[in-house]
PDB file of N, CA and C in Angstrom:
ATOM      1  N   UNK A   1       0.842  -1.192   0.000  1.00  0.00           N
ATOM      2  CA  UNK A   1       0.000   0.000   0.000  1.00  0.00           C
ATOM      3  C   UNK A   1       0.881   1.247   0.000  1.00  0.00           C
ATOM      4  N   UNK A   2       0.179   2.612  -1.134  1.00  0.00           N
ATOM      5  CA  UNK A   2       1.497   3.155  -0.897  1.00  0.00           C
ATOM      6  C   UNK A   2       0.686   4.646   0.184  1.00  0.00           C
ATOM      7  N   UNK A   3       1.008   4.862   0.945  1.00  0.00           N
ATOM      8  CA  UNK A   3       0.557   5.999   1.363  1.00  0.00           C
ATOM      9  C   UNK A   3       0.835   7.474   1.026  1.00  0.00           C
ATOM     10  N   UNK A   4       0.295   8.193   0.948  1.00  0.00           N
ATOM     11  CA  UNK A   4      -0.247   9.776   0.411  1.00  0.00           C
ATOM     12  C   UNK A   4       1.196  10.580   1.444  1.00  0.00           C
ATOM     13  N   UNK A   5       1.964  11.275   0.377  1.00  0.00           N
ATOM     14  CA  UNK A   5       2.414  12.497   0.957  1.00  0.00           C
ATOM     15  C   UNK A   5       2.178  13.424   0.344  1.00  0.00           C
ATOM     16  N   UNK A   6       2.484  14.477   1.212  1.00  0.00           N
ATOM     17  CA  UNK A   6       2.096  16.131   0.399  1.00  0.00           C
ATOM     18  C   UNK A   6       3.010  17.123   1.265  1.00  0.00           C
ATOM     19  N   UNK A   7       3.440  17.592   0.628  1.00  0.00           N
ATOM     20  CA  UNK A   7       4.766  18.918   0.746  1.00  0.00           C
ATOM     21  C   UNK A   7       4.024  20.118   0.913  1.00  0.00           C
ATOM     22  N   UNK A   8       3.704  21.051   2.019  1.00  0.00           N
ATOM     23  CA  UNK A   8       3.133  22.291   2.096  1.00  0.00           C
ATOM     24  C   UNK A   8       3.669  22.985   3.155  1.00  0.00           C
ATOM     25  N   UNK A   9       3.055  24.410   3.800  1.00  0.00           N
ATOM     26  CA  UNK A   9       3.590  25.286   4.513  1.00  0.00           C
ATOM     27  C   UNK A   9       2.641  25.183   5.861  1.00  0.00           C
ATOM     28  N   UNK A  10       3.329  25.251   6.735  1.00  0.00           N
ATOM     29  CA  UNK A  10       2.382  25.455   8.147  1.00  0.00           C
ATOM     30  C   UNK A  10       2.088  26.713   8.446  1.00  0.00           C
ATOM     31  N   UNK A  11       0.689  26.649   8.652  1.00  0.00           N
ATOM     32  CA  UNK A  11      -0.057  27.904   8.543  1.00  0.00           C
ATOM     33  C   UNK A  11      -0.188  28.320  10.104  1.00  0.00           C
ATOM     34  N   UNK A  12      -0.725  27.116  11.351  1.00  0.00           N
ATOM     35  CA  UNK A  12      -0.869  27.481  12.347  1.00  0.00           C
ATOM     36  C   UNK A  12      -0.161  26.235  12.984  1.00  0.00           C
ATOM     37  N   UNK A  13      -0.062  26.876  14.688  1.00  0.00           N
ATOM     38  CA  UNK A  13       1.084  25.351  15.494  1.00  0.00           C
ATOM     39  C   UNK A  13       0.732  26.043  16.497  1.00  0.00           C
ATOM     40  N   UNK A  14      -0.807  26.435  16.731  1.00  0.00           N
ATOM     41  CA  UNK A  14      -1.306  27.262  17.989  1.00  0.00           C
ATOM     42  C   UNK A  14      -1.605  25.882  18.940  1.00  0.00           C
ATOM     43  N   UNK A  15      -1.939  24.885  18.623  1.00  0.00           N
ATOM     44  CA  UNK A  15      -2.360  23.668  19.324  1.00  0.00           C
ATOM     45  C   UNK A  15      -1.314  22.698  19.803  1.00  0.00           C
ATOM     46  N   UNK A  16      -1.629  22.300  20.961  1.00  0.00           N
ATOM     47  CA  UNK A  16      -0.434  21.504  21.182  1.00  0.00           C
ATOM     48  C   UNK A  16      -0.123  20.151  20.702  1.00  0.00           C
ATOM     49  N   UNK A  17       0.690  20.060  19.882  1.00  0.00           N
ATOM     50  CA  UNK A  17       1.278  18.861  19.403  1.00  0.00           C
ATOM     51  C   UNK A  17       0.207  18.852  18.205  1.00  0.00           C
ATOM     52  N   UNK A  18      -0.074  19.690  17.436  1.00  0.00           N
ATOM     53  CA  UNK A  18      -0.726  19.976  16.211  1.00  0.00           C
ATOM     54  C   UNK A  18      -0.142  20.839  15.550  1.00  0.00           C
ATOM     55  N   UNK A  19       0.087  20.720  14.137  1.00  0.00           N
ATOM     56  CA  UNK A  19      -0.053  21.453  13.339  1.00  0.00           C
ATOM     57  C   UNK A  19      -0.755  21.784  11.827  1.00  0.00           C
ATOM     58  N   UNK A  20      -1.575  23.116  11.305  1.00  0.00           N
ATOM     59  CA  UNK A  20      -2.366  23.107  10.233  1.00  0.00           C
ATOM     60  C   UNK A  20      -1.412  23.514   8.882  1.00  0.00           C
ATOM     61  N   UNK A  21      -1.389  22.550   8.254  1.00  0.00           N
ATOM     62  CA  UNK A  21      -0.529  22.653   6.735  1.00  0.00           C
ATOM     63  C   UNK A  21      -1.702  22.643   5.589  1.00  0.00           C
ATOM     64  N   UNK A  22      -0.711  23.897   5.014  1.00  0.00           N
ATOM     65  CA  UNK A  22      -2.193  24.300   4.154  1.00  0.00           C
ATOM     66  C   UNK A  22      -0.899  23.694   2.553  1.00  0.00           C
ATOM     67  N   UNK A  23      -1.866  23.108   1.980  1.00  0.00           N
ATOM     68  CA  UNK A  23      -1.958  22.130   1.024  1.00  0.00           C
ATOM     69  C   UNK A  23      -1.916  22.863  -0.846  1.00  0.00           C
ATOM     70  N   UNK A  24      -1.107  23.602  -1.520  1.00  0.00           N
ATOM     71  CA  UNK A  24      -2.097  24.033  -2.421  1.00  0.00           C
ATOM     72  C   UNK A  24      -1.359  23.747  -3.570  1.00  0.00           C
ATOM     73  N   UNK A  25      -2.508  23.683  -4.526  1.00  0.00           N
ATOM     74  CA  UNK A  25      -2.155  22.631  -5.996  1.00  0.00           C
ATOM     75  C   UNK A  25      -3.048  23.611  -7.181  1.00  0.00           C
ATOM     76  N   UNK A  26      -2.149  23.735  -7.811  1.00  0.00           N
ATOM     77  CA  UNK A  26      -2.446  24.375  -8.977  1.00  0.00           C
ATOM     78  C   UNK A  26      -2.904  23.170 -10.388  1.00  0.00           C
ATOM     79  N   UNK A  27      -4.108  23.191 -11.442  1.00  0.00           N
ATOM     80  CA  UNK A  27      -4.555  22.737 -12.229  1.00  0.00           C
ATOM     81  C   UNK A  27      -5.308  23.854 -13.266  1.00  0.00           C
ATOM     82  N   UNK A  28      -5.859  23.124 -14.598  1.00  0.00           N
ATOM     83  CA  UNK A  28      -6.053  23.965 -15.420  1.00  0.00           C
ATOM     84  C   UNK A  28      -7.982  23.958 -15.779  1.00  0.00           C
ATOM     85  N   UNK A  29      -8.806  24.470 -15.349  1.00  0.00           N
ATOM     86  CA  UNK A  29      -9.899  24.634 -15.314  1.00  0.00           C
ATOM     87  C   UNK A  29     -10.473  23.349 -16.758  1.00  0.00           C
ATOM     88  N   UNK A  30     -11.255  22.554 -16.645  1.00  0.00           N
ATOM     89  CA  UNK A  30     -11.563  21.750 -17.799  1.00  0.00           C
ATOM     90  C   UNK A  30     -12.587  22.527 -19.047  1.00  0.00           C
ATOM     91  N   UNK A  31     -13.184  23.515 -18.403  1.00  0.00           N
ATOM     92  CA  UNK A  31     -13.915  24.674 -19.412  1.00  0.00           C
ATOM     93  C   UNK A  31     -13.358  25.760 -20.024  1.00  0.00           C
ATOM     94  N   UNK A  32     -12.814  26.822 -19.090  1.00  0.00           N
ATOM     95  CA  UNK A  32     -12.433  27.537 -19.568  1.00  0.00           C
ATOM     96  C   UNK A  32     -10.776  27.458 -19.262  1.00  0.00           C
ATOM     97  N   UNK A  33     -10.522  26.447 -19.040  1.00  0.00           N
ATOM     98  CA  UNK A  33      -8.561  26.727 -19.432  1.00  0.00           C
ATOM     99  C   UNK A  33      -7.817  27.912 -18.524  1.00  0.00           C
ATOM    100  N   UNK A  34      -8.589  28.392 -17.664  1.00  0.00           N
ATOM    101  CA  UNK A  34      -7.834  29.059 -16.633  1.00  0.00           C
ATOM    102  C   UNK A  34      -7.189  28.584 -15.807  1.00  0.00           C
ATOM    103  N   UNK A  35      -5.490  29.051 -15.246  1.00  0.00           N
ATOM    104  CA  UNK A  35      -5.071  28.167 -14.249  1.00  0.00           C
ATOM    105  C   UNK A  35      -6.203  28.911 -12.855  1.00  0.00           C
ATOM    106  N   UNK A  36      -5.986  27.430 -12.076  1.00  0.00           N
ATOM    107  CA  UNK A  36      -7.048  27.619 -10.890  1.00  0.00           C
ATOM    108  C   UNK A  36      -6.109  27.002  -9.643  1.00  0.00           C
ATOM    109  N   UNK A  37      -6.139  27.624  -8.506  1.00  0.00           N
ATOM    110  CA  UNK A  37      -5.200  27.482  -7.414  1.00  0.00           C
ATOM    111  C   UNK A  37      -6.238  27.336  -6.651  1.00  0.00           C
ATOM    112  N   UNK A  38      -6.398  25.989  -5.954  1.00  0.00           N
ATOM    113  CA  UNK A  38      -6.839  25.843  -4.273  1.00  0.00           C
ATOM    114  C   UNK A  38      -6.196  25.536  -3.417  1.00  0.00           C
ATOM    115  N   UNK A  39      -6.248  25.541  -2.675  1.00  0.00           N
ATOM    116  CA  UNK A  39      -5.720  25.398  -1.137  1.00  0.00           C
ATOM    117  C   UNK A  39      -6.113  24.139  -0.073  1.00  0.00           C
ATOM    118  N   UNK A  40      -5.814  23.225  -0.286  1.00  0.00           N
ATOM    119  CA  UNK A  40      -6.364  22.770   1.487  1.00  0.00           C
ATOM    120  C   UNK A  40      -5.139  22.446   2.405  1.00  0.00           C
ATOM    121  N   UNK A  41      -6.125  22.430   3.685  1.00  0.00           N
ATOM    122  CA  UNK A  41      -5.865  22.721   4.866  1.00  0.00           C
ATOM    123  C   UNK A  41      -6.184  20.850   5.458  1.00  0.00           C
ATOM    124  N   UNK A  42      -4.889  20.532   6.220  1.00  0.00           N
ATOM    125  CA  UNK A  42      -4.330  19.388   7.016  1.00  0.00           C
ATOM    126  C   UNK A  42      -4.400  19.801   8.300  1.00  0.00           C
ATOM    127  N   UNK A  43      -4.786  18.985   9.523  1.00  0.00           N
ATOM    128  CA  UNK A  43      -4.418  19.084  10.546  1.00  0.00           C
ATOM    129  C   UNK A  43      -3.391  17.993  10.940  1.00  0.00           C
ATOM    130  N   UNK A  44      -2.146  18.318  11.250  1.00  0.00           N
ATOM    131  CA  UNK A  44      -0.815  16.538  11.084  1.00  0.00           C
ATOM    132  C   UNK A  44      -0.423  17.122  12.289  1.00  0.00           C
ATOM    133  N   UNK A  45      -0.142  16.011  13.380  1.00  0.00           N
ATOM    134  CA  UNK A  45       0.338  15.790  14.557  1.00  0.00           C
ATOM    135  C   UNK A  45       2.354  15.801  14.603  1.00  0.00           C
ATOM    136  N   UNK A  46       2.455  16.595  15.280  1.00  0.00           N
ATOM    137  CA  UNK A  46       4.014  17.153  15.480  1.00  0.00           C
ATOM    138  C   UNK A  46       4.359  16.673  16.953  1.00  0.00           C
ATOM    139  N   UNK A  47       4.477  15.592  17.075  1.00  0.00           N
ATOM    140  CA  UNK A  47       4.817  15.207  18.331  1.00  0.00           C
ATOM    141  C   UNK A  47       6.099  16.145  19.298  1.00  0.00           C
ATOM    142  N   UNK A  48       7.206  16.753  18.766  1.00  0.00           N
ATOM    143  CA  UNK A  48       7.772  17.953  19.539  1.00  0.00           C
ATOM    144  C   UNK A  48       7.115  18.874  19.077  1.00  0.00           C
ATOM    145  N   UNK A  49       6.572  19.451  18.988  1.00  0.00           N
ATOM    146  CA  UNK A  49       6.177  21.120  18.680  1.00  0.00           C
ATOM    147  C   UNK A  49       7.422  21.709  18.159  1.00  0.00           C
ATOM    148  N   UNK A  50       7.625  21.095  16.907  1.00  0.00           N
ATOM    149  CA  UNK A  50       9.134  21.448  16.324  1.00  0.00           C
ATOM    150  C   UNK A  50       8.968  22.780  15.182  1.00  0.00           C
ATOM    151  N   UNK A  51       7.590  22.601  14.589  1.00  0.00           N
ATOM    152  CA  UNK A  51       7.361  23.284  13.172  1.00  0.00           C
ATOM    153  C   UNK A  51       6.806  24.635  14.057  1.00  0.00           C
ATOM    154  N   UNK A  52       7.201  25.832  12.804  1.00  0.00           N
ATOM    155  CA  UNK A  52       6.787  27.269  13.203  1.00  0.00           C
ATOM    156  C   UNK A  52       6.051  27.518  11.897  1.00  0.00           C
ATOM    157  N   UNK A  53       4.863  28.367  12.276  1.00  0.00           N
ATOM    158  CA  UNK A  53       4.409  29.064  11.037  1.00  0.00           C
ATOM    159  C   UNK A  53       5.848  29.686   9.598  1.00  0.00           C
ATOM    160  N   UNK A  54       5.214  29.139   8.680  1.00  0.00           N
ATOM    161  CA  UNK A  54       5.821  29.394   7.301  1.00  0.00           C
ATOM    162  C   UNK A  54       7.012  28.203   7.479  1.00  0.00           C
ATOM    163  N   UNK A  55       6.933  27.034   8.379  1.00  0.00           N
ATOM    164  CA  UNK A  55       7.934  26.515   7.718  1.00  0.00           C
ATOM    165  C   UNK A  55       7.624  25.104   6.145  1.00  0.00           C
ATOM    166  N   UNK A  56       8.170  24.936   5.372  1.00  0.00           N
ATOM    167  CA  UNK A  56       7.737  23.835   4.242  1.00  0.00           C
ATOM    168  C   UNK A  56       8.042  22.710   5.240  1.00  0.00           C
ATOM    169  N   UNK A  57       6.955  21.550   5.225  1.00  0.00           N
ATOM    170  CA  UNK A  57       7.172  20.132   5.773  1.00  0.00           C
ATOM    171  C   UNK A  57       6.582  19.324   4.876  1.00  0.00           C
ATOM    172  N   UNK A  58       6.850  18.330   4.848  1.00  0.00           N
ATOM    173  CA  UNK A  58       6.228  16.815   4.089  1.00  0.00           C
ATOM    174  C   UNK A  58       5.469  15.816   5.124  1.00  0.00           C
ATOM    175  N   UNK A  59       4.202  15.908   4.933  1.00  0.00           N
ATOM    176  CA  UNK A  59       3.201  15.455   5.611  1.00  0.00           C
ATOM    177  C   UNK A  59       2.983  13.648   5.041  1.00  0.00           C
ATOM    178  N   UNK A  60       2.890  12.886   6.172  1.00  0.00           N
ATOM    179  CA  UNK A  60       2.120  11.520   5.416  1.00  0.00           C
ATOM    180  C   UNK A  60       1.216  11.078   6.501  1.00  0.00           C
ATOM    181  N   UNK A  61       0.247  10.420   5.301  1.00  0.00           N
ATOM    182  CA  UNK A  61      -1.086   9.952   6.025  1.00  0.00           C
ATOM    183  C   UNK A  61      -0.683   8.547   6.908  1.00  0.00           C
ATOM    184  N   UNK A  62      -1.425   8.833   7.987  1.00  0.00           N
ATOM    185  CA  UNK A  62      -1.350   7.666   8.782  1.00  0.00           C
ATOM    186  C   UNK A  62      -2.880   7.464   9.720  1.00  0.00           C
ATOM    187  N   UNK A  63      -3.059   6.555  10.419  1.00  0.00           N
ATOM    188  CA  UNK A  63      -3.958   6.331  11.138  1.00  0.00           C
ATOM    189  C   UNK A  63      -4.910   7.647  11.664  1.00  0.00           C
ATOM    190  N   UNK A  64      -6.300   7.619  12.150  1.00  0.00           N
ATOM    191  CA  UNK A  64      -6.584   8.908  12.750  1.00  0.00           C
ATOM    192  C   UNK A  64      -6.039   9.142  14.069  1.00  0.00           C
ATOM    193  N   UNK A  65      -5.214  10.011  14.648  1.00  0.00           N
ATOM    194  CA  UNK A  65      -4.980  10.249  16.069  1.00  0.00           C
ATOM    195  C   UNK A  65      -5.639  11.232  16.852  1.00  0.00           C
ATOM    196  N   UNK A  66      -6.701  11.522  16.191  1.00  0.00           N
ATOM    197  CA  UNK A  66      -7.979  12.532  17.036  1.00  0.00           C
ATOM    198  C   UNK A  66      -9.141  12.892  15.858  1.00  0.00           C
ATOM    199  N   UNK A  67      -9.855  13.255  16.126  1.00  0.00           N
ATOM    200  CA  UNK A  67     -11.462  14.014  15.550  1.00  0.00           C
ATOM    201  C   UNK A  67     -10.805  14.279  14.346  1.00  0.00           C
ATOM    202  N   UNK A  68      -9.901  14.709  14.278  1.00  0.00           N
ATOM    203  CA  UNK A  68      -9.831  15.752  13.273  1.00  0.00           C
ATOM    204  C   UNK A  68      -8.311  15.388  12.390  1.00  0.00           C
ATOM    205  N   UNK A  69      -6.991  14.621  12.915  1.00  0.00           N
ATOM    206  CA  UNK A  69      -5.835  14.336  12.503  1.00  0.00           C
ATOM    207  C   UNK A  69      -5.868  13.152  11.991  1.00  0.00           C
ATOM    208  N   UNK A  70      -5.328  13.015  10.840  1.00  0.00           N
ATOM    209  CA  UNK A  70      -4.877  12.067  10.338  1.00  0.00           C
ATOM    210  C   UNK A  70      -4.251  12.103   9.440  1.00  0.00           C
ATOM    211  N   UNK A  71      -2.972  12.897   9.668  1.00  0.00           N
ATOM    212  CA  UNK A  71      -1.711  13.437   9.094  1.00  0.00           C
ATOM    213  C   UNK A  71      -0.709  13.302   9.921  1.00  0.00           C
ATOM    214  N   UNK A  72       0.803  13.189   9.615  1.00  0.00           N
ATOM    215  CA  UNK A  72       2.092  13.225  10.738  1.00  0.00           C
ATOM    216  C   UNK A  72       3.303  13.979   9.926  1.00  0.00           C
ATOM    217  N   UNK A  73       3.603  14.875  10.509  1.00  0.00           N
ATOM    218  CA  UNK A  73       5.019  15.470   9.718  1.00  0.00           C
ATOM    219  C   UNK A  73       5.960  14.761   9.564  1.00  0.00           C
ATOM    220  N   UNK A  74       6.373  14.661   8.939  1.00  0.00           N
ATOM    221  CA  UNK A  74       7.302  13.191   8.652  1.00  0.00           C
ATOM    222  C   UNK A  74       8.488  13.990   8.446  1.00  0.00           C
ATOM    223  N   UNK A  75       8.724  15.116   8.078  1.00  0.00           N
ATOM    224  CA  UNK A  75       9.948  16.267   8.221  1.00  0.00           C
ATOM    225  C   UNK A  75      10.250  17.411   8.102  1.00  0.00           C
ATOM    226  N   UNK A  76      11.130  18.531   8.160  1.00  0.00           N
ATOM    227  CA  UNK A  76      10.673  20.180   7.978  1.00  0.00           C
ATOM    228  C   UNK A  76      12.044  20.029   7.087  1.00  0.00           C
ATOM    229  N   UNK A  77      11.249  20.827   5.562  1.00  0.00           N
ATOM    230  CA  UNK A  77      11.955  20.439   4.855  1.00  0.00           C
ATOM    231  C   UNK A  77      12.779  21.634   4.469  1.00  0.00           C
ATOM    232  N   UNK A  78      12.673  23.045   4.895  1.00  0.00           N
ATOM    233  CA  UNK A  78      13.430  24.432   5.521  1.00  0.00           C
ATOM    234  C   UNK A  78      12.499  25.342   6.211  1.00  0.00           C
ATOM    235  N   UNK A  79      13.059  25.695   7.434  1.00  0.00           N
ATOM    236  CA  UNK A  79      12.365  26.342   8.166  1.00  0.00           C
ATOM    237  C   UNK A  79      12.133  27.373   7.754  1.00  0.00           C
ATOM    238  N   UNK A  80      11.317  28.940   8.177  1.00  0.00           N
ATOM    239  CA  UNK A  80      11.179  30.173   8.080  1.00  0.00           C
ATOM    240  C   UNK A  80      11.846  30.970   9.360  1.00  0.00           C
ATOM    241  N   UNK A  81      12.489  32.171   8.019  1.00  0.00           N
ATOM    242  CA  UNK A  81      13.128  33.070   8.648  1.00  0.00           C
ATOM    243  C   UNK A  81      12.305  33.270   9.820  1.00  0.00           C
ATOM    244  N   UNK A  82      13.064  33.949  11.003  1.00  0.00           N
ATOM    245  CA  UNK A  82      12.657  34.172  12.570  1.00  0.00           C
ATOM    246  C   UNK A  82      12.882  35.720  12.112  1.00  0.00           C
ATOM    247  N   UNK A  83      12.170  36.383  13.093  1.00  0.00           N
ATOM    248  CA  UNK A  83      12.497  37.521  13.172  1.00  0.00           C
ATOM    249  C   UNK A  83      13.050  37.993  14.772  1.00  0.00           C
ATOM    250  N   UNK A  84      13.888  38.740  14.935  1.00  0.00           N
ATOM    251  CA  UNK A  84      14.497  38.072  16.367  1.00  0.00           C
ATOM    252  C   UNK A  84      14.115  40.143  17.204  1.00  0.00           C
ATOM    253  N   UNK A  85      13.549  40.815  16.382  1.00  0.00           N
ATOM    254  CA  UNK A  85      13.041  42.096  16.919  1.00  0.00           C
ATOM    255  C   UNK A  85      11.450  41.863  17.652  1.00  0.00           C
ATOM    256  N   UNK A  86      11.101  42.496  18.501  1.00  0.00           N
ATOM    257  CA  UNK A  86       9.879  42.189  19.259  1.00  0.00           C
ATOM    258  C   UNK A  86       9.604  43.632  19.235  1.00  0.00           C
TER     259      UNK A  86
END
């Protein structure tokens, strides 16, 4: 069996030991031939609270581990710049 990965950006890591990776894939409309961009949105379990908003990770499907997860970061594939001014 081969299981589903997907490469996207973490949008939120407000939850603990959660994070929301938003998903987005570009295709070409079957009518009118416009490119068309959607977006979805993953909730994948980060067992350290390692990922920060804007970093790219590679997500794979695994079992459900709550209501709502059934995704796992499987790695952060470059983090986002920090800004170190407050």
């Amino acid at each position: 069996m081969i299981d589903k990965t997907y490469t996207g950006k973490v949008v939120s890591n407000k939850m603990d030991k959660t994070v929301v990776v938003a998903i987005t894939r570009q295709f070409q409309h079957p009518v009118y031939k416009k490119t068309v961009k959607k977006v979805a949105k993953f909730k994948a379990h980060d067992e350290n609270n390692e990922c920060r908003v804007g970093d790219a990770v590679k997500i794979i499907e695994t079992r459900p581990v709550s209501k709502d997860k059934r995704w796992l970061v499987l790695e952060i594939l470059n983090k986002a710049a920090r800004s170190s001014a407050k």
